[in-house]
N, C-alpha and C. Protein backbone atom coordinates (compact mmCIF):
# COMPACT_ATOMS: atom_id res chain seq x y z
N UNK A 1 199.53 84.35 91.50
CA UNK A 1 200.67 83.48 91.31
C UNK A 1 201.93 84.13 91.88
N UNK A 2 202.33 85.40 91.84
CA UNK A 2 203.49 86.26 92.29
C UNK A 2 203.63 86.00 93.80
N UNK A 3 202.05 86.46 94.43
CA UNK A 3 202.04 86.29 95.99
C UNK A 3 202.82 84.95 96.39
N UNK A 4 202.01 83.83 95.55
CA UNK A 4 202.25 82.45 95.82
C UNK A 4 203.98 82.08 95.95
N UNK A 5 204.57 82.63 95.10
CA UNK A 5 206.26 82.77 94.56
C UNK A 5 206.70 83.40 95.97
N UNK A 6 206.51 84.41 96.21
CA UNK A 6 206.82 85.74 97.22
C UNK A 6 206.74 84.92 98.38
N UNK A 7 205.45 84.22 98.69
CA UNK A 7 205.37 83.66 100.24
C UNK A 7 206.67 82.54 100.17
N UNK A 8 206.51 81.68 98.78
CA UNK A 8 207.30 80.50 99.06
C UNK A 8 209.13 80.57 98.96
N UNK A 9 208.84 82.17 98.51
CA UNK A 9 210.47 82.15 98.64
C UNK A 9 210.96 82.79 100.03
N UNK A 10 209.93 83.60 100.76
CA UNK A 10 210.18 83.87 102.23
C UNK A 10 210.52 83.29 103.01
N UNK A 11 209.31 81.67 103.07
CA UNK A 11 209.43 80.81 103.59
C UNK A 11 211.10 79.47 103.43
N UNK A 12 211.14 79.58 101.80
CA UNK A 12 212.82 79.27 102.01
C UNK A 12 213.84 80.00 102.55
N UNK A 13 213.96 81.06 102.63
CA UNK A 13 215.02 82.05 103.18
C UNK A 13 215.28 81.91 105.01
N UNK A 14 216.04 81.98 104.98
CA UNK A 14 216.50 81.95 106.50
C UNK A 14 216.76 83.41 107.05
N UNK A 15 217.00 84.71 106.52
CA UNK A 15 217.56 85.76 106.76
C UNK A 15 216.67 86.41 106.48
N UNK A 16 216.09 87.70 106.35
CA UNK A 16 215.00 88.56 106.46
C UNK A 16 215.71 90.18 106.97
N UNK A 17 215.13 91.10 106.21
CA UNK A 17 215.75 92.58 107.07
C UNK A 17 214.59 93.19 106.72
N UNK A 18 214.08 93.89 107.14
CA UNK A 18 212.68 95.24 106.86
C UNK A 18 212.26 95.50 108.53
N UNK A 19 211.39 95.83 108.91
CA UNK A 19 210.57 96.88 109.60
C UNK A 19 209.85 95.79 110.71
N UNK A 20 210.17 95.85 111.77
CA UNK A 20 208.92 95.26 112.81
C UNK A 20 208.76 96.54 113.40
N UNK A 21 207.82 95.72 114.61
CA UNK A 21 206.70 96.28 115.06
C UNK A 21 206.39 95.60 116.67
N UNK A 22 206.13 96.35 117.74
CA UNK A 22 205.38 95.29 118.65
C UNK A 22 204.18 95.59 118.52
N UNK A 23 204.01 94.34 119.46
CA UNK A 23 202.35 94.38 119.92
C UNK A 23 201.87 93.84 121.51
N UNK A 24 200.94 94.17 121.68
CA UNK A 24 200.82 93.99 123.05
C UNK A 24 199.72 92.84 123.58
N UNK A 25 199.48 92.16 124.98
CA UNK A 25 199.00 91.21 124.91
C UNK A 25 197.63 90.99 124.49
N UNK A 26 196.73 89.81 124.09
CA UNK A 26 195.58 89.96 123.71
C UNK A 26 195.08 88.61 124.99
N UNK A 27 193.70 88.48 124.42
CA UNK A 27 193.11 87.10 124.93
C UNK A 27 193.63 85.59 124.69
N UNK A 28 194.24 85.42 123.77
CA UNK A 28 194.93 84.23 122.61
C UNK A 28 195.27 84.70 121.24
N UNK A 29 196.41 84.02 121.30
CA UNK A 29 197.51 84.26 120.08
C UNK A 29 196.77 83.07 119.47
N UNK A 30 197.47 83.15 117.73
CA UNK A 30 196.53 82.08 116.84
C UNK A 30 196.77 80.74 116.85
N UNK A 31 197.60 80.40 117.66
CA UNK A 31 198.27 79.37 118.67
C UNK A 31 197.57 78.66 119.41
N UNK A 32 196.79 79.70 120.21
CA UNK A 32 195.79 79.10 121.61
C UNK A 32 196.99 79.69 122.23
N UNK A 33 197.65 80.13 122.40
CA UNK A 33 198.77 80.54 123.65
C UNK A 33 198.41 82.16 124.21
N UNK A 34 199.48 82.75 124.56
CA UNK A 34 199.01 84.03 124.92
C UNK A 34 200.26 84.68 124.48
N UNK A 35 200.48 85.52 124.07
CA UNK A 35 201.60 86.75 124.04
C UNK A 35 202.80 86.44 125.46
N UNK A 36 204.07 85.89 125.07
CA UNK A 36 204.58 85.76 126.34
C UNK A 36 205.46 87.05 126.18
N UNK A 37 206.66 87.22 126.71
CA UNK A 37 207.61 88.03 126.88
C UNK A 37 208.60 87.92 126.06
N UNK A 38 208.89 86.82 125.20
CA UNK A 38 209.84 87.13 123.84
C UNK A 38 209.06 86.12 123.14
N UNK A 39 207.80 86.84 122.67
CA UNK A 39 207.34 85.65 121.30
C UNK A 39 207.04 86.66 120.38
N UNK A 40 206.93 86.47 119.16
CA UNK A 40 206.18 86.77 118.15
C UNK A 40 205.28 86.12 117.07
N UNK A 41 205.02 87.33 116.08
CA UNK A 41 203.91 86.87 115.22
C UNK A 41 204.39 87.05 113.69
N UNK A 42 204.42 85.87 112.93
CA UNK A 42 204.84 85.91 111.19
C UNK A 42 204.19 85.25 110.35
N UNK A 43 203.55 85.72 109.68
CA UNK A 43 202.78 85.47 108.91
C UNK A 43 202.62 83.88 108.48
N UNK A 44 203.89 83.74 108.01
CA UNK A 44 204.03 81.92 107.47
C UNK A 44 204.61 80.85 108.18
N UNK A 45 206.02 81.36 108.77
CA UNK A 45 206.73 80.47 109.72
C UNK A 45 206.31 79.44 110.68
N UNK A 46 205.67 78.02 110.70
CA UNK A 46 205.26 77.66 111.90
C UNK A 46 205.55 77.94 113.69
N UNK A 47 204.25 77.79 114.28
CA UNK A 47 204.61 78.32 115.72
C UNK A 47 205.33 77.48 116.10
N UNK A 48 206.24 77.74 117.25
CA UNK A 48 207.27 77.10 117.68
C UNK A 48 208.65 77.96 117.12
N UNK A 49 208.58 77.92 115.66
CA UNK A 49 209.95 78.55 115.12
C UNK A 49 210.61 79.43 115.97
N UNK A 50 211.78 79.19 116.19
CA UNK A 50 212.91 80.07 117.06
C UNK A 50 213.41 80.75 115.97
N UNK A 51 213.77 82.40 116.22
CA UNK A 51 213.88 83.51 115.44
C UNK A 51 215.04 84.54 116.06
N UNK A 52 216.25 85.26 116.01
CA UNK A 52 216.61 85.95 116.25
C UNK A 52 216.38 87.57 115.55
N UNK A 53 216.30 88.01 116.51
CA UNK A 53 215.82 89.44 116.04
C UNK A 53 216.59 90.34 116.72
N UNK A 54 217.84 91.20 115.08
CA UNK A 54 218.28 92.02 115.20
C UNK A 54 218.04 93.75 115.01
N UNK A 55 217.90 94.40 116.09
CA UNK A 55 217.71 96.42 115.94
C UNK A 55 218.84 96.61 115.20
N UNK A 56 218.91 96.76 113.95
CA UNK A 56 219.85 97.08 113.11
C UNK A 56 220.88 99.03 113.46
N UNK A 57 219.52 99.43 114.60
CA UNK A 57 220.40 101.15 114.62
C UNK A 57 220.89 100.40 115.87
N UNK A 58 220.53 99.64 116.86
CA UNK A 58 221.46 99.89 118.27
C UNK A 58 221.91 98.02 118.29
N UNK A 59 222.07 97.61 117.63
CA UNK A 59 222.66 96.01 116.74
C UNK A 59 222.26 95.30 118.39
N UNK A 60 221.02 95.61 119.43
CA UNK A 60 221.03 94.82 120.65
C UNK A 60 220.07 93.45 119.48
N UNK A 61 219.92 91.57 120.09
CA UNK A 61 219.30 91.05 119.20
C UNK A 61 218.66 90.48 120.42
N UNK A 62 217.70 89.99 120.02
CA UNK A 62 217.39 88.58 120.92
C UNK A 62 216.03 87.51 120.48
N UNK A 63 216.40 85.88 120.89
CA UNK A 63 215.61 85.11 120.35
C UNK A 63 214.01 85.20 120.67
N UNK A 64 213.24 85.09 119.65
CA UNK A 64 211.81 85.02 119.84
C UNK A 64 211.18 83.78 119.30
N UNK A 65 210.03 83.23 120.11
CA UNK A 65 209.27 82.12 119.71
C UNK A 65 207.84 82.74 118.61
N UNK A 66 208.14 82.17 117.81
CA UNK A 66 206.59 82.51 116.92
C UNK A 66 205.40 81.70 117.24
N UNK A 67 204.43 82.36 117.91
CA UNK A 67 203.41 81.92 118.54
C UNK A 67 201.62 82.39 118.18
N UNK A 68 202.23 83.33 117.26
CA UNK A 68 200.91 84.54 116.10
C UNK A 68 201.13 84.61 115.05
N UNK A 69 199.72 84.56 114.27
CA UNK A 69 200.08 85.59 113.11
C UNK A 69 200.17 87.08 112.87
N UNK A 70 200.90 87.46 111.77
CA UNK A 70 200.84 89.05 111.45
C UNK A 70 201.92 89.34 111.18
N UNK A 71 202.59 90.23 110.92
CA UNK A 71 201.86 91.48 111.06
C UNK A 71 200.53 92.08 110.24
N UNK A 72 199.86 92.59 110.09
CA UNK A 72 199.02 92.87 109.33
C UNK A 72 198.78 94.24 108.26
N UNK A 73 199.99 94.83 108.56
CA UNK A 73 200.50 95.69 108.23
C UNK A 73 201.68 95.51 106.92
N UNK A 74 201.23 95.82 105.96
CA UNK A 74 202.27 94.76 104.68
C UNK A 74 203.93 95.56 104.93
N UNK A 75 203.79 97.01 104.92
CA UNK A 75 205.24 96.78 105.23
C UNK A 75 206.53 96.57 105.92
N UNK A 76 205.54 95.73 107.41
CA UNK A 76 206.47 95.00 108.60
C UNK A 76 206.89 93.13 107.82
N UNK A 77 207.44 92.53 109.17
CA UNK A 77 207.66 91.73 108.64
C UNK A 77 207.69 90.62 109.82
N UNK A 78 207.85 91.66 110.99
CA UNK A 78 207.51 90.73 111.99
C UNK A 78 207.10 91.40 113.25
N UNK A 79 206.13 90.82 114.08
CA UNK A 79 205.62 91.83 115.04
C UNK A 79 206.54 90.81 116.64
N UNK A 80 207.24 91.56 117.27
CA UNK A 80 207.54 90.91 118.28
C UNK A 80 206.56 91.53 119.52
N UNK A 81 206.41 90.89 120.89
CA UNK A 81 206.34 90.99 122.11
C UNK A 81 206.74 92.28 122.58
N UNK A 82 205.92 92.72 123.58
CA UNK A 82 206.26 93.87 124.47
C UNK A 82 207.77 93.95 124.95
N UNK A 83 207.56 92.59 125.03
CA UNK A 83 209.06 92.71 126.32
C UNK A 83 210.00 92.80 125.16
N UNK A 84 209.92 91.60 124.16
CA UNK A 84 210.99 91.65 122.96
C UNK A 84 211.20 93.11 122.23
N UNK A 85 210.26 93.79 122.39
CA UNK A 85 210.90 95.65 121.57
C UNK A 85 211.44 95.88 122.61
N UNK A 86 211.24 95.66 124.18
CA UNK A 86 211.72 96.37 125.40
C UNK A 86 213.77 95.82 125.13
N UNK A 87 213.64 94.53 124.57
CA UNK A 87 214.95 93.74 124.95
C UNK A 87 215.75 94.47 123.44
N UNK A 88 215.12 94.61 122.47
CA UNK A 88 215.48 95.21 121.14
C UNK A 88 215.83 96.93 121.62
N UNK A 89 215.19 97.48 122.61
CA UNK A 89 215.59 98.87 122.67
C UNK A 89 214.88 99.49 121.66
N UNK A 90 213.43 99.12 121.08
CA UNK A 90 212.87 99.91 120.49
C UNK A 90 211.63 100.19 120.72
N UNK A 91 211.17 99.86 121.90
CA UNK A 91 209.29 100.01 121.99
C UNK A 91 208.75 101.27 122.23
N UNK A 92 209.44 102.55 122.68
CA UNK A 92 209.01 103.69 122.34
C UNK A 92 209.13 104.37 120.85
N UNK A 93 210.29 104.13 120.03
CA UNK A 93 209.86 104.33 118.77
C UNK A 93 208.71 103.43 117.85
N UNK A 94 208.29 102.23 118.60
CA UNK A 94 207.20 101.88 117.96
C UNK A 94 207.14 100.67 116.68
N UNK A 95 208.46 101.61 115.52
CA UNK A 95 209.03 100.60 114.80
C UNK A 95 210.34 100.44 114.75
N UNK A 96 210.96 99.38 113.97
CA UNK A 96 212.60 99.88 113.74
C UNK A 96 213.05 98.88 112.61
N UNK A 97 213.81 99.18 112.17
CA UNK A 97 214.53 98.10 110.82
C UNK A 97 215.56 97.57 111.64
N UNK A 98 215.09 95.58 111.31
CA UNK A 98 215.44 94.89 111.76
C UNK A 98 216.12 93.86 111.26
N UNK A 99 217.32 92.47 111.49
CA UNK A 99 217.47 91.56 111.02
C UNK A 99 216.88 90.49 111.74
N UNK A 100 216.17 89.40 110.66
CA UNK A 100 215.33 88.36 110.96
C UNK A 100 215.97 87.17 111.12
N UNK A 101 216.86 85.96 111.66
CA UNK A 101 217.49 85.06 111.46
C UNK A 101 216.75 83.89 112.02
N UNK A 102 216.77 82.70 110.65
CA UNK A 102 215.79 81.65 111.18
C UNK A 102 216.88 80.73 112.16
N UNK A 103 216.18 80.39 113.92
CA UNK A 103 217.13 79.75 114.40
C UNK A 103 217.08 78.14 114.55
N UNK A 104 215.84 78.08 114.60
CA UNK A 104 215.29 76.57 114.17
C UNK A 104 213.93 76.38 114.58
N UNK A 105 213.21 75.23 113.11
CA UNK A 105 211.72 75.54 113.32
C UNK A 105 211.36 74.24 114.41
């Protein structure tokens, strides 16, 4: 019942801050699409949802399409695109604490 609370109050919130992550391309995203160059993956959000994603240490942001699920990793929160950590300034550290802003689903 907590989980159930937890997802459905995520899913109301528009704002989000914790820990992403990239990831790199596969065969098909859970979409049927493929990993483009600023998409990502969130657990609940429908695909399509437009997302801004802020690097909270170097404040660079930029919009991502949610096109996957995941992260799968419980204490991320959103896994962006190769290119999107490249545009965030974080894909050699791997992770970074981020702001999540819903831009429209």
């Amino acid at each position: 019942m907590a989980a159930l609370i937890a997802t459905t109050a995520m899913a109301e919130a528009s704002t989000w801050t914790g820990k992403a992550s990239y990831y790199t391309p596969k065969s098909r995203t859970a979409s049927g699409g493929r990993v483009g160059h600023l998409t990502a993956a969130h657990r609940t959000l429908p695909f399509g949802t437009k997302l801004r994603v802020t690097n909270l240490k170097n404040h660079r942001s930029t919009v991502v399409t949610v096109n996957d699920r995941g992260p799968f990793i419980k204490s991320r929160i959103i896994d962006v695109s190769g290119g999107a950590a490249d545009a965030l300034g974080f894909r050699s550290a791997g992770v970074a604490q981020v702001k999540v802003e819903l831009v429209s689903r």
